[in-house]
PDB file of N, CA and C in Angstrom:
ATOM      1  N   UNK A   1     103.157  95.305  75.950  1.00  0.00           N
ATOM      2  CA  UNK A   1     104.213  95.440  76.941  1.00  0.00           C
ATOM      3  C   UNK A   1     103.668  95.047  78.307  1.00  0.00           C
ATOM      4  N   UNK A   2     104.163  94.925  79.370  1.00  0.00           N
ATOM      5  CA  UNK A   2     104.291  94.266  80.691  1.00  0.00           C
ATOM      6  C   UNK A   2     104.063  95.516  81.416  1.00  0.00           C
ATOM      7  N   UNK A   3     103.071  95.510  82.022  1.00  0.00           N
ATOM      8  CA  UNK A   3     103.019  96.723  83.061  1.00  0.00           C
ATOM      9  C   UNK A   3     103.925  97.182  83.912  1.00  0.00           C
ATOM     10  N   UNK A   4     105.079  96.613  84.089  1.00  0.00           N
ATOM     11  CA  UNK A   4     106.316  96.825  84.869  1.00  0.00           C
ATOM     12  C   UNK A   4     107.233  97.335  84.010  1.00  0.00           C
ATOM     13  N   UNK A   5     106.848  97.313  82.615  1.00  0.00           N
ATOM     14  CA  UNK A   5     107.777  97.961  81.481  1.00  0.00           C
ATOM     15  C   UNK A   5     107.309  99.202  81.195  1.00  0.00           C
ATOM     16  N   UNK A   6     105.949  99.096  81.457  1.00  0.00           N
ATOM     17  CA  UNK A   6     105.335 100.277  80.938  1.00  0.00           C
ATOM     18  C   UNK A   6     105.529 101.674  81.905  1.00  0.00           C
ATOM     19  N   UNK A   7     106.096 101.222  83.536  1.00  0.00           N
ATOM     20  CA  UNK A   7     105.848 102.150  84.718  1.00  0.00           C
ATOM     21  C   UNK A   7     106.809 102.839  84.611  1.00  0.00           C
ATOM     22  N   UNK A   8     107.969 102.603  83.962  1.00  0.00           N
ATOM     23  CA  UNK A   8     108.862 103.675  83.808  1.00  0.00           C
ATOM     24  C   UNK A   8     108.712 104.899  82.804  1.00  0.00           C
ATOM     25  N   UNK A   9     107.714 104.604  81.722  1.00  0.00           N
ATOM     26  CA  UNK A   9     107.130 105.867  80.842  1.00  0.00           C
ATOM     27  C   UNK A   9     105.902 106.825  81.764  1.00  0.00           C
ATOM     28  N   UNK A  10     105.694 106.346  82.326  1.00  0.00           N
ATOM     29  CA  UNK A  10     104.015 106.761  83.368  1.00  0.00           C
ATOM     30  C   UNK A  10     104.602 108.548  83.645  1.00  0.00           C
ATOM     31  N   UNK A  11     103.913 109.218  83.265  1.00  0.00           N
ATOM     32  CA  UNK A  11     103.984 110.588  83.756  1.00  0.00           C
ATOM     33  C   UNK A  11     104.875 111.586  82.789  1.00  0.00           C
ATOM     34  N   UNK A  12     105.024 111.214  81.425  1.00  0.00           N
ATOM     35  CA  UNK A  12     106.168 111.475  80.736  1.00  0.00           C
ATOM     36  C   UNK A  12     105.644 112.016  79.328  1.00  0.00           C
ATOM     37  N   UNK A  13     106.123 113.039  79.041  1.00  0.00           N
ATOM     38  CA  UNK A  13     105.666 112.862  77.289  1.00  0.00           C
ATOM     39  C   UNK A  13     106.747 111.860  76.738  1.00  0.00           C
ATOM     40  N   UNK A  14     105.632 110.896  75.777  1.00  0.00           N
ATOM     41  CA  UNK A  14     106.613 109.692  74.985  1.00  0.00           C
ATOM     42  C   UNK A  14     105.291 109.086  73.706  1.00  0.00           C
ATOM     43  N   UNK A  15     106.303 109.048  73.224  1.00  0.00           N
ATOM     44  CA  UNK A  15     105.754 107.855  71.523  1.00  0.00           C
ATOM     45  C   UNK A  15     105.337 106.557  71.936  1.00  0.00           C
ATOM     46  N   UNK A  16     104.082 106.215  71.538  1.00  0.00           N
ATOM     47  CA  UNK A  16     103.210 104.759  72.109  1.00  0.00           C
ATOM     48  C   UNK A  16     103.324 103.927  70.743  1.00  0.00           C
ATOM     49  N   UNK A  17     103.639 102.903  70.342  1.00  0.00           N
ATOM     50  CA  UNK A  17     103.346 102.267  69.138  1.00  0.00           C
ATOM     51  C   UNK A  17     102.058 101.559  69.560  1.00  0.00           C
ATOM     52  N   UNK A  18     101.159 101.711  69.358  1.00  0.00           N
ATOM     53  CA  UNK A  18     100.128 100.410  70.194  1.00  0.00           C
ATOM     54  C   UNK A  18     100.265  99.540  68.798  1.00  0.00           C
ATOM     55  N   UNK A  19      99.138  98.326  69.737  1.00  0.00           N
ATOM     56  CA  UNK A  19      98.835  96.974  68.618  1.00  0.00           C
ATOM     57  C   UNK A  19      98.321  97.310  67.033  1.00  0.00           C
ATOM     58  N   UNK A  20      97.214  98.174  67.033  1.00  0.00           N
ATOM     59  CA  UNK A  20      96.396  98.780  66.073  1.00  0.00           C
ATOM     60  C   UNK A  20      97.859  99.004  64.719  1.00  0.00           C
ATOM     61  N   UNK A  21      98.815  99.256  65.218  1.00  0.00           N
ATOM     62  CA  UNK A  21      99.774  99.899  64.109  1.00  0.00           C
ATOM     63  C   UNK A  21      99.807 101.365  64.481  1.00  0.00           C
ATOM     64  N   UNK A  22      98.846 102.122  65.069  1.00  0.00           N
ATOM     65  CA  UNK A  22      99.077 103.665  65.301  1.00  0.00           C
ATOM     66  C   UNK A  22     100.449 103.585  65.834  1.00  0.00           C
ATOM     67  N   UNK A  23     101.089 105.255  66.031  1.00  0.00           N
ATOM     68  CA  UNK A  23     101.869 105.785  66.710  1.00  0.00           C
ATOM     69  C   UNK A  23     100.949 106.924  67.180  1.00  0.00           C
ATOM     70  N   UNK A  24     100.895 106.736  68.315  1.00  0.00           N
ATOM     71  CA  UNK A  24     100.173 107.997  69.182  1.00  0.00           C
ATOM     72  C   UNK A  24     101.278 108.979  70.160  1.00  0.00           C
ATOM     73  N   UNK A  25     101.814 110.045  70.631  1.00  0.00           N
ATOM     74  CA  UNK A  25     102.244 110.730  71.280  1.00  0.00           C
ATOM     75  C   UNK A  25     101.420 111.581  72.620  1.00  0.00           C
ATOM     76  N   UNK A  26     101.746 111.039  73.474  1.00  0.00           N
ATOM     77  CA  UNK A  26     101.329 111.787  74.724  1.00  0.00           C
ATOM     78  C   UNK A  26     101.831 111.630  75.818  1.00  0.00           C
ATOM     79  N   UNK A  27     100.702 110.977  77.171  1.00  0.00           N
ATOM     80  CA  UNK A  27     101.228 110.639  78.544  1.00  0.00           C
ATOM     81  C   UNK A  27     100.529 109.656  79.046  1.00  0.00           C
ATOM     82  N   UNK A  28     101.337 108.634  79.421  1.00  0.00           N
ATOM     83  CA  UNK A  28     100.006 107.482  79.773  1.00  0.00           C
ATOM     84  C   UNK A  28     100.289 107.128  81.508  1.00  0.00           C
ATOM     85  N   UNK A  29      99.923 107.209  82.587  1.00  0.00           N
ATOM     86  CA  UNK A  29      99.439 106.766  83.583  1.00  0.00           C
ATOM     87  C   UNK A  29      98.975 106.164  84.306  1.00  0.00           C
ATOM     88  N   UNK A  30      98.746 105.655  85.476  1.00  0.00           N
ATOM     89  CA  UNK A  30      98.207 104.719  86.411  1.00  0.00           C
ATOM     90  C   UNK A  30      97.246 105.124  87.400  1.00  0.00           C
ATOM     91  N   UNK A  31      96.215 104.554  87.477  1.00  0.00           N
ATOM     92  CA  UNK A  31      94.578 104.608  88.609  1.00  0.00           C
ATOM     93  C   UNK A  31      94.770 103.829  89.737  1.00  0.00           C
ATOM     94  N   UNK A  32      95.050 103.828  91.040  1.00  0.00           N
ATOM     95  CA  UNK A  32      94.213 103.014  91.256  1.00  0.00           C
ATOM     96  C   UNK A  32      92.732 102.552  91.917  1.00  0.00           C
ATOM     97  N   UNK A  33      91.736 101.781  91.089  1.00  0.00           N
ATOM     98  CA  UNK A  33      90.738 102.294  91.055  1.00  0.00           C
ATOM     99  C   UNK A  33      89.683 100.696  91.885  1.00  0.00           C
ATOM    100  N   UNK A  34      89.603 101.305  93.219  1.00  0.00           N
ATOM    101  CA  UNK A  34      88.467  99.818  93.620  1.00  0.00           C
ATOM    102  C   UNK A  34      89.680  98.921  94.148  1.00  0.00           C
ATOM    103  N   UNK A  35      90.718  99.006  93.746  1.00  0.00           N
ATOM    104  CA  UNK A  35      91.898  97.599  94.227  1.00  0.00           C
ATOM    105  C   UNK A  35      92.400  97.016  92.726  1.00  0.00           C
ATOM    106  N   UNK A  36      92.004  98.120  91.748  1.00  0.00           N
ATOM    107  CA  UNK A  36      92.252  97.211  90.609  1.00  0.00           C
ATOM    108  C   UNK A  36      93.205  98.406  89.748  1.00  0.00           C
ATOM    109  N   UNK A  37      93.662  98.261  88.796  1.00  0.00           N
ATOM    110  CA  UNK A  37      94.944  99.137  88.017  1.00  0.00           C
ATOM    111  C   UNK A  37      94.217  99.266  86.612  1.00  0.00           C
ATOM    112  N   UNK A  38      94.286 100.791  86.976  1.00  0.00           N
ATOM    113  CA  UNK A  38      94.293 100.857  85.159  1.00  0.00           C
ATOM    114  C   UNK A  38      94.707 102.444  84.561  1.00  0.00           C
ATOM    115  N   UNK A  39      95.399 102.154  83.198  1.00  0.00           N
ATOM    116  CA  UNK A  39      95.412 102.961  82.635  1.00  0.00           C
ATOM    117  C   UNK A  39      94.738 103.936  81.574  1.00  0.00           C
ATOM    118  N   UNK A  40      95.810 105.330  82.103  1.00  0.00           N
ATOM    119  CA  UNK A  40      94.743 105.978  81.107  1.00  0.00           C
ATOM    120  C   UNK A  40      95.928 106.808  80.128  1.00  0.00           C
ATOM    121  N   UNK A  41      95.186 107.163  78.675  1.00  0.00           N
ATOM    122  CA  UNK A  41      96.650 108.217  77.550  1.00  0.00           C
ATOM    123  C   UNK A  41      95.749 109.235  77.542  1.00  0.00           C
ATOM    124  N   UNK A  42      96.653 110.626  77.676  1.00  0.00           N
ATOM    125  CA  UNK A  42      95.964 111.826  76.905  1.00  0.00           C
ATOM    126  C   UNK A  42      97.138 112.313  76.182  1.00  0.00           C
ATOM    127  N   UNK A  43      97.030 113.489  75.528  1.00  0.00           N
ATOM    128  CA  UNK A  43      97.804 114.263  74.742  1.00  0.00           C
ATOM    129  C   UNK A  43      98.599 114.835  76.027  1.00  0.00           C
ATOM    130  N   UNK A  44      99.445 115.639  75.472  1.00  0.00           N
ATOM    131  CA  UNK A  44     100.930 116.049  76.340  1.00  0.00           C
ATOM    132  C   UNK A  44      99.787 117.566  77.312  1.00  0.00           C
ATOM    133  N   UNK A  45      98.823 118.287  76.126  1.00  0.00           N
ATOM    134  CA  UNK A  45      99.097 119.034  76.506  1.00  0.00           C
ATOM    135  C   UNK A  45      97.418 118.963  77.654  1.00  0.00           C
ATOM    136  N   UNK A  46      96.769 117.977  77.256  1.00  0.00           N
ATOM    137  CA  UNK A  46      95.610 118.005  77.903  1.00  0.00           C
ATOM    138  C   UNK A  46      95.786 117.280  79.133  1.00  0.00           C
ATOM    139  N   UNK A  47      96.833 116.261  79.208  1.00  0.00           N
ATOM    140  CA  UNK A  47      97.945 116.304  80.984  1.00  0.00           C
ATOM    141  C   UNK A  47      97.915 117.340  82.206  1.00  0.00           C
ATOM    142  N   UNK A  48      98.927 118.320  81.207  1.00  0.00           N
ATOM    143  CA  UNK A  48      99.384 119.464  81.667  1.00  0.00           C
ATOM    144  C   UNK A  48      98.229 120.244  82.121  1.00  0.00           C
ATOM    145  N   UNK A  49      97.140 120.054  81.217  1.00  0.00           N
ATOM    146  CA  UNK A  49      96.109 121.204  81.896  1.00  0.00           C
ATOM    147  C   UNK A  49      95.266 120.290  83.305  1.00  0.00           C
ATOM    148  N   UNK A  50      95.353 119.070  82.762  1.00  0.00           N
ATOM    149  CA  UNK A  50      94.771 118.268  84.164  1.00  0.00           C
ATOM    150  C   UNK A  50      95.788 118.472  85.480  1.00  0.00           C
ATOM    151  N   UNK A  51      97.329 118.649  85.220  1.00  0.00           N
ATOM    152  CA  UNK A  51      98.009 118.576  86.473  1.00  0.00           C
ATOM    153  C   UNK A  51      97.389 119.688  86.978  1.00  0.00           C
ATOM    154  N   UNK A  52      97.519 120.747  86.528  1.00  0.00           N
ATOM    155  CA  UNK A  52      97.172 122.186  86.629  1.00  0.00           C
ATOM    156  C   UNK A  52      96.253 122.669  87.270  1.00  0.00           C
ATOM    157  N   UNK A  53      94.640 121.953  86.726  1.00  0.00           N
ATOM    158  CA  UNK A  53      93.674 121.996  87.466  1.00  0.00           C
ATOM    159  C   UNK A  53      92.702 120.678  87.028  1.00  0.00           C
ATOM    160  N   UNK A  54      92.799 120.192  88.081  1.00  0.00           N
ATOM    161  CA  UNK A  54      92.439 118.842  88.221  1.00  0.00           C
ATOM    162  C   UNK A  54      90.448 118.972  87.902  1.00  0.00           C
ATOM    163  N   UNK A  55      89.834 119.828  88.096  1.00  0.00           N
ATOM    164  CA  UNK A  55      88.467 120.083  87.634  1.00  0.00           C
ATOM    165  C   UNK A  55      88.094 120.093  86.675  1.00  0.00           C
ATOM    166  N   UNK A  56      89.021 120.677  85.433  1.00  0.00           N
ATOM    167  CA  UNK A  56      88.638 120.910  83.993  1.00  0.00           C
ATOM    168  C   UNK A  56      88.387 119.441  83.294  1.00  0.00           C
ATOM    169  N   UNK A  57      87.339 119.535  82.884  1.00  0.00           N
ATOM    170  CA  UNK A  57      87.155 118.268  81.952  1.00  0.00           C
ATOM    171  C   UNK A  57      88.741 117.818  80.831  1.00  0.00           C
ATOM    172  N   UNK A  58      88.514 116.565  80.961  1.00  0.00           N
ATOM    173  CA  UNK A  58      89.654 116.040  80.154  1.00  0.00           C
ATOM    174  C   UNK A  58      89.303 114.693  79.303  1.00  0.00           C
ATOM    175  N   UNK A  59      89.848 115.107  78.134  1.00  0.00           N
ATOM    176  CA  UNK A  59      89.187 113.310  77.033  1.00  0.00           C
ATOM    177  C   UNK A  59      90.660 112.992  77.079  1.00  0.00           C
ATOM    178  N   UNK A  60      90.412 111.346  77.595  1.00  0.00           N
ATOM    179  CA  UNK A  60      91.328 110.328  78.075  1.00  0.00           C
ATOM    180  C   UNK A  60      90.865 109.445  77.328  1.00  0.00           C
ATOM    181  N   UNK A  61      91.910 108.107  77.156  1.00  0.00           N
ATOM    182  CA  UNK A  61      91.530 106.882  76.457  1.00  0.00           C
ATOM    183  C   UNK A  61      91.566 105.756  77.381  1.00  0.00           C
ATOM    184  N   UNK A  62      91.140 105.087  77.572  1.00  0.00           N
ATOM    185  CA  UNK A  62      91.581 103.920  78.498  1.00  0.00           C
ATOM    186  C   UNK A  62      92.415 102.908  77.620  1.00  0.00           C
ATOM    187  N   UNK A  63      93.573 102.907  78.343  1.00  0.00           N
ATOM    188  CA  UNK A  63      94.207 101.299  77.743  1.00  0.00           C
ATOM    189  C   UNK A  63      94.535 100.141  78.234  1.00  0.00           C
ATOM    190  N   UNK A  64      94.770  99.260  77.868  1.00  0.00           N
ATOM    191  CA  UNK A  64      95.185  97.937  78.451  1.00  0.00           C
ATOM    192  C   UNK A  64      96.473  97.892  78.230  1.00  0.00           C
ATOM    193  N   UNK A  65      97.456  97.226  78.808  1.00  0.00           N
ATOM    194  CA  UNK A  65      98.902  97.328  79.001  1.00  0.00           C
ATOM    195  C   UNK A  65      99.448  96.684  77.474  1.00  0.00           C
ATOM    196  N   UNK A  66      98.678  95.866  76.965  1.00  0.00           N
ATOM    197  CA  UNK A  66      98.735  94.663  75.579  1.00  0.00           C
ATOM    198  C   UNK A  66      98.309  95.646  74.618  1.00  0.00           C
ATOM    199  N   UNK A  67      97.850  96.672  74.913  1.00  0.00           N
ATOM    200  CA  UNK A  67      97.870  97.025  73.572  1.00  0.00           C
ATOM    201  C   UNK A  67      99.021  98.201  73.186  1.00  0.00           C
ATOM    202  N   UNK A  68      99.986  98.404  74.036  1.00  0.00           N
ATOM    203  CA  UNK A  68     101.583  99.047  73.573  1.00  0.00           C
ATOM    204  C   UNK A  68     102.566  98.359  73.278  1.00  0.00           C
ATOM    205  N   UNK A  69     102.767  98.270  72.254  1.00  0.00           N
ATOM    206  CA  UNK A  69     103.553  97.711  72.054  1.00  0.00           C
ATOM    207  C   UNK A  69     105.179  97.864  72.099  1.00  0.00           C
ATOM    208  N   UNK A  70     105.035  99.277  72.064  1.00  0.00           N
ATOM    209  CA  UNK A  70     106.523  99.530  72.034  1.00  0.00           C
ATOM    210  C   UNK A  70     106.384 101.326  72.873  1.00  0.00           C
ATOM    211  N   UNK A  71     107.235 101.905  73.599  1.00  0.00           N
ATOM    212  CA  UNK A  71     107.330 103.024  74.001  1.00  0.00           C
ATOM    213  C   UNK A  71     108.384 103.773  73.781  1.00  0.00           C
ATOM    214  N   UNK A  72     108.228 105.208  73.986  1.00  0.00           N
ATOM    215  CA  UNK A  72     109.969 105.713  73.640  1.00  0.00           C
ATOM    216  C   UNK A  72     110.188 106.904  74.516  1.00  0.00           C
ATOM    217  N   UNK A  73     110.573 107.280  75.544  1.00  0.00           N
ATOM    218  CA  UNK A  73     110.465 108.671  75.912  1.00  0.00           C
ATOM    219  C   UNK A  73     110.803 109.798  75.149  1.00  0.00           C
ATOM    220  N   UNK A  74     110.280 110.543  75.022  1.00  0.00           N
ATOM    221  CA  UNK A  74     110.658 112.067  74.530  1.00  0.00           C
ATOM    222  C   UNK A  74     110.540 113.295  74.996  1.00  0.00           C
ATOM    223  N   UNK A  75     110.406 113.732  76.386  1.00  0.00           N
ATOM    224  CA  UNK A  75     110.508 114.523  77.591  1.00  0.00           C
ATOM    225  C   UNK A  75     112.111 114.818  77.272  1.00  0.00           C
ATOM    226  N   UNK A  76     111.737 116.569  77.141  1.00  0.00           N
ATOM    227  CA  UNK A  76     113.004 116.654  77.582  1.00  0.00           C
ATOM    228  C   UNK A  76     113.581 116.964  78.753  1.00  0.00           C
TER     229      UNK A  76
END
């Protein structure tokens, strides 16, 4: 997907189809890091504990915009 497609899921719990064939569920987001953009997915609920308190360690994935292929929101 197109990073301009992707900015409307940013901050959301939603269904990721990436390239791989997975379906992953979480929250995927935007850096910006140096002058340059990038994203990152965690789970819904390891988000929530980062909004919460931004100190606690958190395992993130880095992605590239090409490898989603498809998105879906599911926030209710």
């Amino acid at each position: 997907m197109e990073l301009t497609h992707i900015r409307r899921f940013y901050n959301q719990h939603c269904r990721f189809k990436l390239r791989s064939g997975k379906e992953v569920f979480g929250v995927v987001w935007e850096v910006d890091h140096g002058g340059s953009t990038r994203l990152f997915f965690a789970s819904v609920r390891d988000y929530e504990r980062f909004q919460s308190d931004p100190g606690q360690p958190l395992e993130v994935v880095p992605l590239q915009p090409d490898e989603i292929m498809a998105a879906e929101s599911i926030a209710s």
